[in-house]
PDB file of N, CA and C in Angstrom:
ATOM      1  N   UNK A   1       0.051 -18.046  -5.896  1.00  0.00           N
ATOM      2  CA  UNK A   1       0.253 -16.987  -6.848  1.00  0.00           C
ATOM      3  C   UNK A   1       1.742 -16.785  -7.131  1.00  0.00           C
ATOM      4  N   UNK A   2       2.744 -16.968  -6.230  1.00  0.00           N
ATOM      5  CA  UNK A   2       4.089 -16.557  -6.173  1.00  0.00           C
ATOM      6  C   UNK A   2       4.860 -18.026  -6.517  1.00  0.00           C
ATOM      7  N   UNK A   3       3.748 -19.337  -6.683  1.00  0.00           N
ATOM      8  CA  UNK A   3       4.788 -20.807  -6.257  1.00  0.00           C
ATOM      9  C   UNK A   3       5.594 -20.602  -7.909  1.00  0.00           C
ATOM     10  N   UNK A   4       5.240 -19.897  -9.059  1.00  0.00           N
ATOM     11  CA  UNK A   4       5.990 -20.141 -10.199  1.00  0.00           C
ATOM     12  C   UNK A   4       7.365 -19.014 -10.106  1.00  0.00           C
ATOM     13  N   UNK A   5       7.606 -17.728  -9.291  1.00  0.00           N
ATOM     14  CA  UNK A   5       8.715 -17.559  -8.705  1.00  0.00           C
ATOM     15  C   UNK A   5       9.440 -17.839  -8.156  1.00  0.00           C
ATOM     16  N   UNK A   6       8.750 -18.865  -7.370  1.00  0.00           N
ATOM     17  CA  UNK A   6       9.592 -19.145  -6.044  1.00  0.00           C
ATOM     18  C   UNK A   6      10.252 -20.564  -6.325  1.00  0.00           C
ATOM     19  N   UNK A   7       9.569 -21.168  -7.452  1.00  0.00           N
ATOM     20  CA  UNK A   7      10.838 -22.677  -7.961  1.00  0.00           C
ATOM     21  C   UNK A   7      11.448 -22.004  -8.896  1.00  0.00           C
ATOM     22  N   UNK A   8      11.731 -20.960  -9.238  1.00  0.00           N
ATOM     23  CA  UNK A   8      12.069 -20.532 -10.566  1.00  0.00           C
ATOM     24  C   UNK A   8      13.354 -20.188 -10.056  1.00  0.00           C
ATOM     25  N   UNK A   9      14.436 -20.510  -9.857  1.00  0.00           N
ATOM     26  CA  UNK A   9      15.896 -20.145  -8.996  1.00  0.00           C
ATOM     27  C   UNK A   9      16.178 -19.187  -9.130  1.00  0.00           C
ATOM     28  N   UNK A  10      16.454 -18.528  -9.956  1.00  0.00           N
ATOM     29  CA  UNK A  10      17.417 -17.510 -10.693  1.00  0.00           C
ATOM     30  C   UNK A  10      16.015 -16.166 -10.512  1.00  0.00           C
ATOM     31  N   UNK A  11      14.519 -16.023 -11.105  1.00  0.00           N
ATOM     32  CA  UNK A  11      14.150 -15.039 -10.574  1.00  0.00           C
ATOM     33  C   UNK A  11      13.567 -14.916  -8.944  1.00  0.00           C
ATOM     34  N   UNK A  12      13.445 -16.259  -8.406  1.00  0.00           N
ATOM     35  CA  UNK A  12      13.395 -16.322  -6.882  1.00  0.00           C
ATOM     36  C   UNK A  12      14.858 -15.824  -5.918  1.00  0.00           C
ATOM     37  N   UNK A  13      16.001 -15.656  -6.456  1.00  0.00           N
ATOM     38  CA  UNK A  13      17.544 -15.271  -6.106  1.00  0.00           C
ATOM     39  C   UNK A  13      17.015 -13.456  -6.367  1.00  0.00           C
ATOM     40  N   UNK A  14      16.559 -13.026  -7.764  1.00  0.00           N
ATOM     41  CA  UNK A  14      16.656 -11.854  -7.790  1.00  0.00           C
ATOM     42  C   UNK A  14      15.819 -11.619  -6.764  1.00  0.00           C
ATOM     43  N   UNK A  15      14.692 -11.908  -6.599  1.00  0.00           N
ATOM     44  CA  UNK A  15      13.666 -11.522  -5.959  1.00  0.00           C
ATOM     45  C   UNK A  15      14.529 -11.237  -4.219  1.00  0.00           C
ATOM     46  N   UNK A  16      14.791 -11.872  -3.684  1.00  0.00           N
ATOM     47  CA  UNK A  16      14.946 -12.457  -2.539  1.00  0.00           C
ATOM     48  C   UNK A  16      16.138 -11.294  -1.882  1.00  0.00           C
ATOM     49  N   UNK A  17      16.814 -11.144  -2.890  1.00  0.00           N
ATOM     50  CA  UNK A  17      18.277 -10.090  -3.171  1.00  0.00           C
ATOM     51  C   UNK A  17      17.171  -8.472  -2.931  1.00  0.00           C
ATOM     52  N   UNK A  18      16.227  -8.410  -3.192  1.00  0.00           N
ATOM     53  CA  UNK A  18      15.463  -7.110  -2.858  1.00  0.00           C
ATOM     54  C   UNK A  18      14.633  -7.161  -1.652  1.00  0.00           C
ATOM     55  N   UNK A  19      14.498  -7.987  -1.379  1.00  0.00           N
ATOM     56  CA  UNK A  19      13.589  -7.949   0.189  1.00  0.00           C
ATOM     57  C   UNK A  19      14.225  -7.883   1.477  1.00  0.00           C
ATOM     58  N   UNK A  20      14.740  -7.174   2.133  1.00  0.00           N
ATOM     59  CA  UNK A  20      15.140  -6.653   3.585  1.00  0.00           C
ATOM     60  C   UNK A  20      15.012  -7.602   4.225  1.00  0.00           C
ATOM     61  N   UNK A  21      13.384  -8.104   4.490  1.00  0.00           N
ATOM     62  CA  UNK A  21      13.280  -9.171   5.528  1.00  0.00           C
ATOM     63  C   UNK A  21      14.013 -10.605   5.377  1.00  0.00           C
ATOM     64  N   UNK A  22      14.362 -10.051   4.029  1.00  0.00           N
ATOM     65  CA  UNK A  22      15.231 -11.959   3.670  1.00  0.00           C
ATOM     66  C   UNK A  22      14.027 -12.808   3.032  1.00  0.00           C
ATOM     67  N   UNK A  23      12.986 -12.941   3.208  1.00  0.00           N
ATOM     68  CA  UNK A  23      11.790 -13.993   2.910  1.00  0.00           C
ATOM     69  C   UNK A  23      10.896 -13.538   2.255  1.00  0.00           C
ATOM     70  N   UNK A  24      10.387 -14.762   1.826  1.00  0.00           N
ATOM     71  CA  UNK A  24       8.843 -14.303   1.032  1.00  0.00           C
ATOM     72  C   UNK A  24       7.572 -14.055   1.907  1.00  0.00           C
ATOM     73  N   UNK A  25       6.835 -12.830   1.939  1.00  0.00           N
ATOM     74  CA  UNK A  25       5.890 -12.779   2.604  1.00  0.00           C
ATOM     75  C   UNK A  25       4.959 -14.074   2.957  1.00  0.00           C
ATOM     76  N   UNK A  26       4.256 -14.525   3.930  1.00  0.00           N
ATOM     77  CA  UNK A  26       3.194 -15.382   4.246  1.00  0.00           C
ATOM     78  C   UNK A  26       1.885 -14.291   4.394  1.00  0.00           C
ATOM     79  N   UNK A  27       0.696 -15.042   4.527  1.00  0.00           N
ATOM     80  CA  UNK A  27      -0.604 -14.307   4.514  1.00  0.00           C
ATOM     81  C   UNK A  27      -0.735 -14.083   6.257  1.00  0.00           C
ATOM     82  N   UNK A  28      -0.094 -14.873   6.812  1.00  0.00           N
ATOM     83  CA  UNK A  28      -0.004 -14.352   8.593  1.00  0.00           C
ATOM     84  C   UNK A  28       0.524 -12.757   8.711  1.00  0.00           C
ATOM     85  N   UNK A  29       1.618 -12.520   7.472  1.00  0.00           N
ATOM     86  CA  UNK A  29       2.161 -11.206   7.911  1.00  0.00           C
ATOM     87  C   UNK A  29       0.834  -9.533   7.639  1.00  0.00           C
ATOM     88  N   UNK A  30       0.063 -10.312   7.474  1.00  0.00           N
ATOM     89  CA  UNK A  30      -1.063  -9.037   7.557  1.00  0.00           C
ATOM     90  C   UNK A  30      -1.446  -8.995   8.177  1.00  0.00           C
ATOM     91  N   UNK A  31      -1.837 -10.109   9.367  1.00  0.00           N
ATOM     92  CA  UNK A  31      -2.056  -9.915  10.316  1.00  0.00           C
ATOM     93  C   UNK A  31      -1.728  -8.914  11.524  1.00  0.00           C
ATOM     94  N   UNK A  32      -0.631  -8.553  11.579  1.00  0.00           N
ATOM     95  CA  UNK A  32      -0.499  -7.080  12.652  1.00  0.00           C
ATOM     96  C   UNK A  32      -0.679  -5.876  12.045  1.00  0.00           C
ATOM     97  N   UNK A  33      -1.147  -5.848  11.121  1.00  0.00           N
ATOM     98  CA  UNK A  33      -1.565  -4.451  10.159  1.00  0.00           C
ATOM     99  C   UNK A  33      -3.101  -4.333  10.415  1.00  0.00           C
ATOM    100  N   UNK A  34      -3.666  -5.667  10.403  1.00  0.00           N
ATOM    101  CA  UNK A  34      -5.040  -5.881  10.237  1.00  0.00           C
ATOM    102  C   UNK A  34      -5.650  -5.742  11.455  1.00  0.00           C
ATOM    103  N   UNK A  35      -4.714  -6.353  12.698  1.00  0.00           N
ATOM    104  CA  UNK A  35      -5.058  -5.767  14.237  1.00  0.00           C
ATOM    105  C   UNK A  35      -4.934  -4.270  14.768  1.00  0.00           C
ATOM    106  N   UNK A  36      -3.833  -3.625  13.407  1.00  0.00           N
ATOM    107  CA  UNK A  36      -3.883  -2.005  14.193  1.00  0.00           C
ATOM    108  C   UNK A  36      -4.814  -2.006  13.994  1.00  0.00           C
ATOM    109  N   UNK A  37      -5.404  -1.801  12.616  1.00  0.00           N
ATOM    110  CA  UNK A  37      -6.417  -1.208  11.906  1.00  0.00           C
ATOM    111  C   UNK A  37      -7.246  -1.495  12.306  1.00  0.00           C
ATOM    112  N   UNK A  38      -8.220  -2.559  12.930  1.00  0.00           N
ATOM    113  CA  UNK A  38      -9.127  -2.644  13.354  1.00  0.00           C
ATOM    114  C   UNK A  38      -9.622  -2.304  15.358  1.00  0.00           C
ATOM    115  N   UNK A  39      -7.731  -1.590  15.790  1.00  0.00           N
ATOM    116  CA  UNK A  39      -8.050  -1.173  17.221  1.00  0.00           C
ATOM    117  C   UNK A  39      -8.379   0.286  16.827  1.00  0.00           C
ATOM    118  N   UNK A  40      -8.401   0.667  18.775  1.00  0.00           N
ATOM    119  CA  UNK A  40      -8.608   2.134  18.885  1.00  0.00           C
ATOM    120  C   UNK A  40      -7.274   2.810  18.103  1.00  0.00           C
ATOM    121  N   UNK A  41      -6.129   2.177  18.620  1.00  0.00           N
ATOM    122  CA  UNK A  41      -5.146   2.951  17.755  1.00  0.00           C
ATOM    123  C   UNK A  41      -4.752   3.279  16.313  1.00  0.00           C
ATOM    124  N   UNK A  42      -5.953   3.009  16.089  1.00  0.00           N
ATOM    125  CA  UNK A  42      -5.740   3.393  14.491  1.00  0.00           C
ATOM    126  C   UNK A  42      -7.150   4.477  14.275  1.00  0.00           C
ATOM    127  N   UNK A  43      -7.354   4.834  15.284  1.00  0.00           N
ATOM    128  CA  UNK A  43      -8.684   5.491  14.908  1.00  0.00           C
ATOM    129  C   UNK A  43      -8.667   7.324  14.367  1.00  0.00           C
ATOM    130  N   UNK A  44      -7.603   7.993  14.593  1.00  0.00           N
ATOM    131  CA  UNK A  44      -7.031   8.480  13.625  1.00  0.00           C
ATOM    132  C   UNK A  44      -6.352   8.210  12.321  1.00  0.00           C
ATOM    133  N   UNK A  45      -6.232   7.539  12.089  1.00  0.00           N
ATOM    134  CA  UNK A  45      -5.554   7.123  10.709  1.00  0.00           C
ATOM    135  C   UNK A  45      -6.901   7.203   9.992  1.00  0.00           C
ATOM    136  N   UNK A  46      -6.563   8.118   8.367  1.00  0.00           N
ATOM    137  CA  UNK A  46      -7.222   7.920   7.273  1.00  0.00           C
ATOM    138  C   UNK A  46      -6.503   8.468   5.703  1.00  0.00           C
ATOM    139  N   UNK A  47      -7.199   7.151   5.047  1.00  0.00           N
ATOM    140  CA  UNK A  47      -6.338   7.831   4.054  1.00  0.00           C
ATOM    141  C   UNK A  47      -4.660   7.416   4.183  1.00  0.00           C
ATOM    142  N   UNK A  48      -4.488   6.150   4.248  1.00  0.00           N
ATOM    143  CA  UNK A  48      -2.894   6.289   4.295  1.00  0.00           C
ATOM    144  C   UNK A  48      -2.474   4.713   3.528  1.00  0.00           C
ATOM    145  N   UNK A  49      -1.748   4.209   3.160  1.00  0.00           N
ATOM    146  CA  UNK A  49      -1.353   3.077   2.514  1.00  0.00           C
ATOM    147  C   UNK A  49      -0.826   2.103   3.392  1.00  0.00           C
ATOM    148  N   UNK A  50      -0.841   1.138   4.206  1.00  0.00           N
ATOM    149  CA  UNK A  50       0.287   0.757   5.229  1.00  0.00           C
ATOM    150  C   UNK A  50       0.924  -0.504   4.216  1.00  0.00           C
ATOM    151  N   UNK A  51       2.085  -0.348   4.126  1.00  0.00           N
ATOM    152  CA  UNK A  51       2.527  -1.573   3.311  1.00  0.00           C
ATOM    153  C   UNK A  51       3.242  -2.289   3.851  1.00  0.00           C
ATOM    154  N   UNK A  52       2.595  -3.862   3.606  1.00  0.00           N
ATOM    155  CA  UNK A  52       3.153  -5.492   4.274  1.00  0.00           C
ATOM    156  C   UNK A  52       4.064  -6.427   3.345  1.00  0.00           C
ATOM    157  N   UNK A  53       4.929  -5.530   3.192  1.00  0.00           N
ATOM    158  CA  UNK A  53       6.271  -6.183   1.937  1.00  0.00           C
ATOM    159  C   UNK A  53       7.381  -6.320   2.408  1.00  0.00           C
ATOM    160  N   UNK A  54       7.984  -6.927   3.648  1.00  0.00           N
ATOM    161  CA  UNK A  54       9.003  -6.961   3.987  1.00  0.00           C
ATOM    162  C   UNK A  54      10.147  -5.884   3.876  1.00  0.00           C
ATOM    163  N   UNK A  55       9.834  -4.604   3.518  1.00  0.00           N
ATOM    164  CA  UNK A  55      11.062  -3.568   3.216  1.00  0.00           C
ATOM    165  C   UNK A  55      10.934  -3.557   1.870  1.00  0.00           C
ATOM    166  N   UNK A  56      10.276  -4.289   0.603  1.00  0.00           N
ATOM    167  CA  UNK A  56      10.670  -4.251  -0.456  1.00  0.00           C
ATOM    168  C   UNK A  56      10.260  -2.359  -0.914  1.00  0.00           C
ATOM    169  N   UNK A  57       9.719  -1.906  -0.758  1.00  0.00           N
ATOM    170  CA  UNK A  57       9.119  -0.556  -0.659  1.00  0.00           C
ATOM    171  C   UNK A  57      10.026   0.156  -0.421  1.00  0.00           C
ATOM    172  N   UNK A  58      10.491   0.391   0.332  1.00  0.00           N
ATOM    173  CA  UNK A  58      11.407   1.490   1.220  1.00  0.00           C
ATOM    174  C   UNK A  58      12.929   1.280   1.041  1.00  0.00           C
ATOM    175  N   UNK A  59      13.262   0.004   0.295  1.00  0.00           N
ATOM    176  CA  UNK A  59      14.818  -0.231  -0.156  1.00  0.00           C
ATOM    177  C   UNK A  59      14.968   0.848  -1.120  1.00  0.00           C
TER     178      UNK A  59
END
């Protein structure tokens, strides 16, 4: 979904210039979101957004 950004230099530079973590997300990085959520420790949580964007959010 992202491979026509990511050869694209110049909007893969802008892009890259906004992400905290430095990198482009992988589909592994949902993975520790997907393990809270499915322990006890998430068993209060409702209703909340958790977002897996490297910092792009919160810059």
């Amino acid at each position: 979904m992202n491979i026509p950004l990511m050869n694209d230099e110049t909007r893969n530079r802008q892009i890259m210039e906004r992400i905290p973590a430095g990198r482009w997300g992988q589909p592994s990085d949902l993975g520790g979101a997907a393990v809270f959520l499915a322990s006890p420790a998430s068993d209060y949580i409702d209703g909340h957004t958790i977002v897996v964007d490297g910092g792009w959010m919160g810059r």
